[in-house]
PDB file of N, CA and C in Angstrom:
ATOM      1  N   UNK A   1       3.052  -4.925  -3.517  1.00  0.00           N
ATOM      2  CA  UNK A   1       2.432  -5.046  -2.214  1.00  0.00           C
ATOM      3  C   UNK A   1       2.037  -6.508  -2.013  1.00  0.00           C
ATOM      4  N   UNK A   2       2.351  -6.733  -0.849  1.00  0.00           N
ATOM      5  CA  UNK A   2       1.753  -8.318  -0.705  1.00  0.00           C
ATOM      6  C   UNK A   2       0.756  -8.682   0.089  1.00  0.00           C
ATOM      7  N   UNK A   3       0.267  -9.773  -0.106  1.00  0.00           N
ATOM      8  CA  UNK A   3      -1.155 -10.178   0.389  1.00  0.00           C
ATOM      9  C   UNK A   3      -1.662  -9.769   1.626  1.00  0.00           C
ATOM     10  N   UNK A   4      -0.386  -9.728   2.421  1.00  0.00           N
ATOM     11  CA  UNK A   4      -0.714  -9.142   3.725  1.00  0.00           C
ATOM     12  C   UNK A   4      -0.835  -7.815   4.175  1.00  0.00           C
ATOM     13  N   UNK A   5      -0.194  -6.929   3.239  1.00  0.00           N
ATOM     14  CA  UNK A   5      -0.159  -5.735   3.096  1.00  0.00           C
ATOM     15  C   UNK A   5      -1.734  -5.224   2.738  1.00  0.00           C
ATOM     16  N   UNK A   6      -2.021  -6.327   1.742  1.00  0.00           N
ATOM     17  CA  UNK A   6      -3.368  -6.015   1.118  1.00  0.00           C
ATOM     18  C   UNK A   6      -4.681  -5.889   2.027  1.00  0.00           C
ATOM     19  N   UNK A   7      -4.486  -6.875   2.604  1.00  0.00           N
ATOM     20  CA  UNK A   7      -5.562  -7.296   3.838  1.00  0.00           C
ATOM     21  C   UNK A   7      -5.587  -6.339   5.105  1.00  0.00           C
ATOM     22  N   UNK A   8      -4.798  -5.431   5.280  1.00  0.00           N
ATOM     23  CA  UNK A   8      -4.862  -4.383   6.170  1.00  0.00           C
ATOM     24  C   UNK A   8      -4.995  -3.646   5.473  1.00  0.00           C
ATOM     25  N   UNK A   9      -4.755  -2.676   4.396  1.00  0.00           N
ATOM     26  CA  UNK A   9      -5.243  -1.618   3.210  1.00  0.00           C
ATOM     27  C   UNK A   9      -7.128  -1.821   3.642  1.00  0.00           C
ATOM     28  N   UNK A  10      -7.179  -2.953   2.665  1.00  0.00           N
ATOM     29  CA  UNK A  10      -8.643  -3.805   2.850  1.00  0.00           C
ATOM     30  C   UNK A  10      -9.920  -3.440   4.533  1.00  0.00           C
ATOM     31  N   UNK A  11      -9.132  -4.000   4.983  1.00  0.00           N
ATOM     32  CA  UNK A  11      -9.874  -3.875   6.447  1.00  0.00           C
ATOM     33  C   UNK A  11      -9.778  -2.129   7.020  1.00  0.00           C
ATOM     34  N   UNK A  12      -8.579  -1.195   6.430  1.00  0.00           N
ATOM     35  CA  UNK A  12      -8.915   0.075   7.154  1.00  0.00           C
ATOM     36  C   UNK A  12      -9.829   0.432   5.819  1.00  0.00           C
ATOM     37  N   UNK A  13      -9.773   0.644   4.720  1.00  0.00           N
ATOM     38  CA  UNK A  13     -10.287   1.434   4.048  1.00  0.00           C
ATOM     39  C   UNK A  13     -11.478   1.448   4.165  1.00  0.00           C
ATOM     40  N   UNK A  14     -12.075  -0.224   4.239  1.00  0.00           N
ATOM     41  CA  UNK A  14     -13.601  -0.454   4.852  1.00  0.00           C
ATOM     42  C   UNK A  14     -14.094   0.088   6.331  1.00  0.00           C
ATOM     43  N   UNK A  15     -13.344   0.093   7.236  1.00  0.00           N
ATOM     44  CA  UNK A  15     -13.514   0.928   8.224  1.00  0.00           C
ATOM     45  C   UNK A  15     -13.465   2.543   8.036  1.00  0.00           C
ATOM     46  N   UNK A  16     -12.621   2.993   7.487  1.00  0.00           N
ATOM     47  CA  UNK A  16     -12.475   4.602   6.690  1.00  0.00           C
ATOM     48  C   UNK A  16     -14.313   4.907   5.882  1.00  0.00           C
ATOM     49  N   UNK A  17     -14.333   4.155   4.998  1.00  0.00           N
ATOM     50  CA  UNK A  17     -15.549   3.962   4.634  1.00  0.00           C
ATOM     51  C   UNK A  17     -17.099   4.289   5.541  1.00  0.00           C
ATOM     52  N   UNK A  18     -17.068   3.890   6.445  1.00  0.00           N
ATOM     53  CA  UNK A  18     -17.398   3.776   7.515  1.00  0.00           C
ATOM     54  C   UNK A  18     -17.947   5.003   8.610  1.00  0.00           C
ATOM     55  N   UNK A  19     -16.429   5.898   8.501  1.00  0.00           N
ATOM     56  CA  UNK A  19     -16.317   6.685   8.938  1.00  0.00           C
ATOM     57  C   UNK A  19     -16.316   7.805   8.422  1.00  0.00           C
ATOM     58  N   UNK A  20     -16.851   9.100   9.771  1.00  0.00           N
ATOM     59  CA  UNK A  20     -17.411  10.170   8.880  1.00  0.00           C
ATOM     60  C   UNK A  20     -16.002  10.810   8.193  1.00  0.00           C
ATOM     61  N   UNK A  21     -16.339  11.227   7.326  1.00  0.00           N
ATOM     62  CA  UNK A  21     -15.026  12.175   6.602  1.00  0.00           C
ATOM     63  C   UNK A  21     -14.276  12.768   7.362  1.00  0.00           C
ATOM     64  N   UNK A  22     -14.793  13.713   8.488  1.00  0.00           N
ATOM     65  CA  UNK A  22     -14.038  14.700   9.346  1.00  0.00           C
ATOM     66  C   UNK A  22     -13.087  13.647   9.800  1.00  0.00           C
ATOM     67  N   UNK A  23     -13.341  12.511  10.022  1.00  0.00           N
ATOM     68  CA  UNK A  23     -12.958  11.497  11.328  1.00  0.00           C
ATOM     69  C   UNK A  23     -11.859  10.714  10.427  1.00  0.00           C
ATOM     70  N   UNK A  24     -12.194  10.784   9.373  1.00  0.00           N
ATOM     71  CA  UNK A  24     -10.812   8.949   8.597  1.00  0.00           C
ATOM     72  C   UNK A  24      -9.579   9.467   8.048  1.00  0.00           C
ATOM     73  N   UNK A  25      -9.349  11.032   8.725  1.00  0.00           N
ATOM     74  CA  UNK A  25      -7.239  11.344   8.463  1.00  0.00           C
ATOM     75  C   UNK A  25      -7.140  10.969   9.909  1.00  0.00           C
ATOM     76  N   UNK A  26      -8.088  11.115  10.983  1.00  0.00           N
ATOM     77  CA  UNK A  26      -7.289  10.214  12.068  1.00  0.00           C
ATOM     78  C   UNK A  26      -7.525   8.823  12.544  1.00  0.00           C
ATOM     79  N   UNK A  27      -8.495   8.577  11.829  1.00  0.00           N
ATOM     80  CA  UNK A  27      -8.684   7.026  11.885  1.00  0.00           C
ATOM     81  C   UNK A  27      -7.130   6.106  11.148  1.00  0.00           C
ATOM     82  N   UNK A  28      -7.424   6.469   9.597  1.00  0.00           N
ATOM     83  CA  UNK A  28      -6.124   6.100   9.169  1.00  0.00           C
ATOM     84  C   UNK A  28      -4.744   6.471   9.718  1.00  0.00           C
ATOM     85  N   UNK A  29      -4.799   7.474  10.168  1.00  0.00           N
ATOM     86  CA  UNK A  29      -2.991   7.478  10.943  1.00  0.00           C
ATOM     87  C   UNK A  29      -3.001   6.777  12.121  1.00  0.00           C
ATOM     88  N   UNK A  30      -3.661   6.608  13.057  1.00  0.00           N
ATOM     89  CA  UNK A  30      -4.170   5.780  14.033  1.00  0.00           C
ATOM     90  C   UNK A  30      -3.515   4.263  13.333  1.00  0.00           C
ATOM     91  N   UNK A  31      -4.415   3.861  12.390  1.00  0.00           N
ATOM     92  CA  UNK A  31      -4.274   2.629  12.154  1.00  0.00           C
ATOM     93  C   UNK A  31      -3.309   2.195  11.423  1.00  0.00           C
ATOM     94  N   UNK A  32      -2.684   2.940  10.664  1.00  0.00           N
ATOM     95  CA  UNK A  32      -1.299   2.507   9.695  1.00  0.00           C
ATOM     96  C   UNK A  32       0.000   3.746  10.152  1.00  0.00           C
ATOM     97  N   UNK A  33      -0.231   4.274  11.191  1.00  0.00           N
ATOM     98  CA  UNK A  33       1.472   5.263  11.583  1.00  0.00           C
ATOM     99  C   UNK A  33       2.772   4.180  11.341  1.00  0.00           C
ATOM    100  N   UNK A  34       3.433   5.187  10.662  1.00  0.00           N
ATOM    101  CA  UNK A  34       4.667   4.307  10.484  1.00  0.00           C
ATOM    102  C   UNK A  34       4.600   3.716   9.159  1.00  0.00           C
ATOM    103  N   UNK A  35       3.521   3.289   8.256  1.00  0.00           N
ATOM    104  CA  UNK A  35       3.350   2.678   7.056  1.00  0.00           C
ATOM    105  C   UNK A  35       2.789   3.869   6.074  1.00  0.00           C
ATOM    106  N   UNK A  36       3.408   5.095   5.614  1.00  0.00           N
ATOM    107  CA  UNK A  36       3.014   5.446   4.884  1.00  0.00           C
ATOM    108  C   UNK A  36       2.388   5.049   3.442  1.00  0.00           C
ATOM    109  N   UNK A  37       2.996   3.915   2.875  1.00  0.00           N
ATOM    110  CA  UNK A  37       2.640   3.350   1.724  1.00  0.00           C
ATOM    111  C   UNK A  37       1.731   2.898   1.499  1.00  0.00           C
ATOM    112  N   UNK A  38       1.121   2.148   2.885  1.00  0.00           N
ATOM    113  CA  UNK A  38      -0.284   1.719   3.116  1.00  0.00           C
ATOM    114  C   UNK A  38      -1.817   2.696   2.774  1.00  0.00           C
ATOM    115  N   UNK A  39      -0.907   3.786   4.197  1.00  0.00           N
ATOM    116  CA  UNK A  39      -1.981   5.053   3.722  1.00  0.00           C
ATOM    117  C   UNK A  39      -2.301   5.520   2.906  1.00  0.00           C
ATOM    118  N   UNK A  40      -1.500   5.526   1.600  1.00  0.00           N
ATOM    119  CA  UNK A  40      -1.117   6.088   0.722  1.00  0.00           C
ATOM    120  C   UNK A  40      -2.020   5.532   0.150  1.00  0.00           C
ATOM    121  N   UNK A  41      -2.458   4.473   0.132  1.00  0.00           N
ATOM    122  CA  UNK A  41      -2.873   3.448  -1.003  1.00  0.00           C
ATOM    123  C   UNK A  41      -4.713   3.583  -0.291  1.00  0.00           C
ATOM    124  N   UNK A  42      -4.888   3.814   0.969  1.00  0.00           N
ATOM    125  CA  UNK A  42      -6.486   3.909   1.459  1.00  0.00           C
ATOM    126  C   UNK A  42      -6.553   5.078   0.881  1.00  0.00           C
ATOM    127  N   UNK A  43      -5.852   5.825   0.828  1.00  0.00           N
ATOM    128  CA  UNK A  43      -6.512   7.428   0.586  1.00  0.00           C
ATOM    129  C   UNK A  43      -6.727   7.162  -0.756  1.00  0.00           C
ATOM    130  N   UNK A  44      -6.179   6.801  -2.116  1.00  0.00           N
ATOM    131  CA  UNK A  44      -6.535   6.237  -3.015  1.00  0.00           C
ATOM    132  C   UNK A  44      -7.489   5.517  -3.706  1.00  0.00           C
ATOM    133  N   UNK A  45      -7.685   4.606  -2.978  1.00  0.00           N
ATOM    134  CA  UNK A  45      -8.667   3.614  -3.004  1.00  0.00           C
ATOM    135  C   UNK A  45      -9.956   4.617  -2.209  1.00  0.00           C
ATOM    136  N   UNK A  46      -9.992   5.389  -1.350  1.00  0.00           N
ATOM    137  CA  UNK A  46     -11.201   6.376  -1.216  1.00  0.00           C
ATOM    138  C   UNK A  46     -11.306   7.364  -2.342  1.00  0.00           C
ATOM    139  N   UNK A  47     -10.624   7.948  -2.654  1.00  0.00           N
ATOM    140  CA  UNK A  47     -10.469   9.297  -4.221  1.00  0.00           C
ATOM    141  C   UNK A  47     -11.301   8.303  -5.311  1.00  0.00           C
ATOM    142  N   UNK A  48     -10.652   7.016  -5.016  1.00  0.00           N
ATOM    143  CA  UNK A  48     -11.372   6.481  -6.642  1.00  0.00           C
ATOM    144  C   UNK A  48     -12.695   6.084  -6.263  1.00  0.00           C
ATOM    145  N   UNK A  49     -13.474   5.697  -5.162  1.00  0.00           N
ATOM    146  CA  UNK A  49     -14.098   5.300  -4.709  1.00  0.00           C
ATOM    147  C   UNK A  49     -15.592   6.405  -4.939  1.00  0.00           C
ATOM    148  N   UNK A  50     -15.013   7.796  -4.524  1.00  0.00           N
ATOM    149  CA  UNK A  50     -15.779   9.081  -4.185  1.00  0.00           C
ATOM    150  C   UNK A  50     -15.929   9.704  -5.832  1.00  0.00           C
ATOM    151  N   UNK A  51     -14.520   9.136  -6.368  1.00  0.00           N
ATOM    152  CA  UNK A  51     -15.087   9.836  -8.306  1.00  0.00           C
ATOM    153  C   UNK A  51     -15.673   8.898  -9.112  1.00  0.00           C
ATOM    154  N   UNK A  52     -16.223   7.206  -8.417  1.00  0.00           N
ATOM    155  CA  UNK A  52     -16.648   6.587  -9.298  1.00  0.00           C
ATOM    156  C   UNK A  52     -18.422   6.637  -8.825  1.00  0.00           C
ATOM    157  N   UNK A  53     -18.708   7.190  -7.778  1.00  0.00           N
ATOM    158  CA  UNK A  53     -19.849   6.855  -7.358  1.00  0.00           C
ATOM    159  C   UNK A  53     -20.629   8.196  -7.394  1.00  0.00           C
ATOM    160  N   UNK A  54     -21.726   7.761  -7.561  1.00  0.00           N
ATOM    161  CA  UNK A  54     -22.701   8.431  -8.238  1.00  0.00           C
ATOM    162  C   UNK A  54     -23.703   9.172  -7.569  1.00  0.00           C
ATOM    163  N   UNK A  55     -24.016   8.561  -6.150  1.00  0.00           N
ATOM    164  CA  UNK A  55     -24.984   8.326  -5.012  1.00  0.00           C
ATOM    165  C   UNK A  55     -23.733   8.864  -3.570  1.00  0.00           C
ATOM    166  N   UNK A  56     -22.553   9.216  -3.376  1.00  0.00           N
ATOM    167  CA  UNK A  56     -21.738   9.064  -2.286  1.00  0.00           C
ATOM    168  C   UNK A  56     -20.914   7.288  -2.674  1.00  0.00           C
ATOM    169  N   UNK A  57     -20.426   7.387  -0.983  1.00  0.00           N
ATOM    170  CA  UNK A  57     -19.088   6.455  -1.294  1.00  0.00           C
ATOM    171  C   UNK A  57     -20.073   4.920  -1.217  1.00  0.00           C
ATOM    172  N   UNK A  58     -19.758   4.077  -1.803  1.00  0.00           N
ATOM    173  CA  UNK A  58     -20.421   2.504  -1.562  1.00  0.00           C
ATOM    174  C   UNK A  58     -19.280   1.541  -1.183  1.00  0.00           C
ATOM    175  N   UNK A  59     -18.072   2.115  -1.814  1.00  0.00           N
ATOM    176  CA  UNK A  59     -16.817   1.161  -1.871  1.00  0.00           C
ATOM    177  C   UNK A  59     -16.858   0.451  -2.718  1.00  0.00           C
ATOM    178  N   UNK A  60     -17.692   0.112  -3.776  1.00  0.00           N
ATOM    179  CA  UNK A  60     -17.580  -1.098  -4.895  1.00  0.00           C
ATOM    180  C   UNK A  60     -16.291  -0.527  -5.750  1.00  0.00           C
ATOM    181  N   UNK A  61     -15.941   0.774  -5.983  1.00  0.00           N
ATOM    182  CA  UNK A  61     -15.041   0.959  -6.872  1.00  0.00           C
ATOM    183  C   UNK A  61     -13.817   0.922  -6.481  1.00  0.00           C
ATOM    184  N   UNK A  62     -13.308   1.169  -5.443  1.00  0.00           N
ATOM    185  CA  UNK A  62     -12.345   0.510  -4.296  1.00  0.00           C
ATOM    186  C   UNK A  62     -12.180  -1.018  -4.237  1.00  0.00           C
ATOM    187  N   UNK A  63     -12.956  -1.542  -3.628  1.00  0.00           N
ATOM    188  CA  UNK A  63     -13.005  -3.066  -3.656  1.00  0.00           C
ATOM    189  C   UNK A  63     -12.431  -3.494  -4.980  1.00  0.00           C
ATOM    190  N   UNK A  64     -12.999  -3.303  -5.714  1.00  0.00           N
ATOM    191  CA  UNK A  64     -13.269  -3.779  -7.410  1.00  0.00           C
ATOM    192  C   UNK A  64     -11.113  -3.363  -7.440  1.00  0.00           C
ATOM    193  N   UNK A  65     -10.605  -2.403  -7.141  1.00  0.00           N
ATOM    194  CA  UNK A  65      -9.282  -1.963  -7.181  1.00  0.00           C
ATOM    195  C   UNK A  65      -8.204  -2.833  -6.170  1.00  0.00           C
ATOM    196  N   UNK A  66      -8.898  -3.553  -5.498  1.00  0.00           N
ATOM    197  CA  UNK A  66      -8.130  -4.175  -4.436  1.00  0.00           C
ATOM    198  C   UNK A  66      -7.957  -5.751  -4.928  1.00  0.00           C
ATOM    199  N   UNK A  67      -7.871  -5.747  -6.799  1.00  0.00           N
ATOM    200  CA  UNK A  67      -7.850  -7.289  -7.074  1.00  0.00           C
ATOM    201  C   UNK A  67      -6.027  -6.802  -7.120  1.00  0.00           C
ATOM    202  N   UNK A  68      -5.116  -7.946  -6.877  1.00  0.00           N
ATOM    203  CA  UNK A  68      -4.325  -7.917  -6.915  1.00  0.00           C
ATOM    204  C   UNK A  68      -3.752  -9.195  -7.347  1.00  0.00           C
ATOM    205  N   UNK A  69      -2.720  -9.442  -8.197  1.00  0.00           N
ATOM    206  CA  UNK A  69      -1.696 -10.797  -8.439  1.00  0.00           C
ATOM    207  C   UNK A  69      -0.855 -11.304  -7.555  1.00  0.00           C
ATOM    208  N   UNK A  70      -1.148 -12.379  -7.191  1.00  0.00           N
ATOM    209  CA  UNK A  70      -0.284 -12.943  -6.255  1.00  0.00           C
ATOM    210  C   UNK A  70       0.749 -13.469  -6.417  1.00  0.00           C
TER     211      UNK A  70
END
């Protein structure tokens, strides 16, 4: 995935985040239709997010997943 790829992952998942649960399968198709791979990768980055946290979602364990090699 490349940097740019990353930076939209980045910006919905934090918006997903955001949003109430009922609401972020249509937030995310909204925002990435057509890019399944993308989605693929927010819904991910939320699963790990929701089994690393202790308190509900914070996103640090997400974030912390969004280091990538350039």
């Amino acid at each position: 995935m490349n940097a740019k790829d990353w930076k939209i992952v980045q910006r919905v998942f934090d918006q997903a985040l955001n949003t109430e649960q009922s609401e972020r399968e249509k937030l995310i198709q909204e925002q990435l239709d057509g890019q399944p791979r993308l989605e693929q990768k927010v819904w991910e980055l939320l699963e790990a997010d929701a089994a690393n946290s202790t308190f509900g979602s914070t996103g640090a364990a997400a974030r912390a997943a969004l280091t990538f090699d350039k």
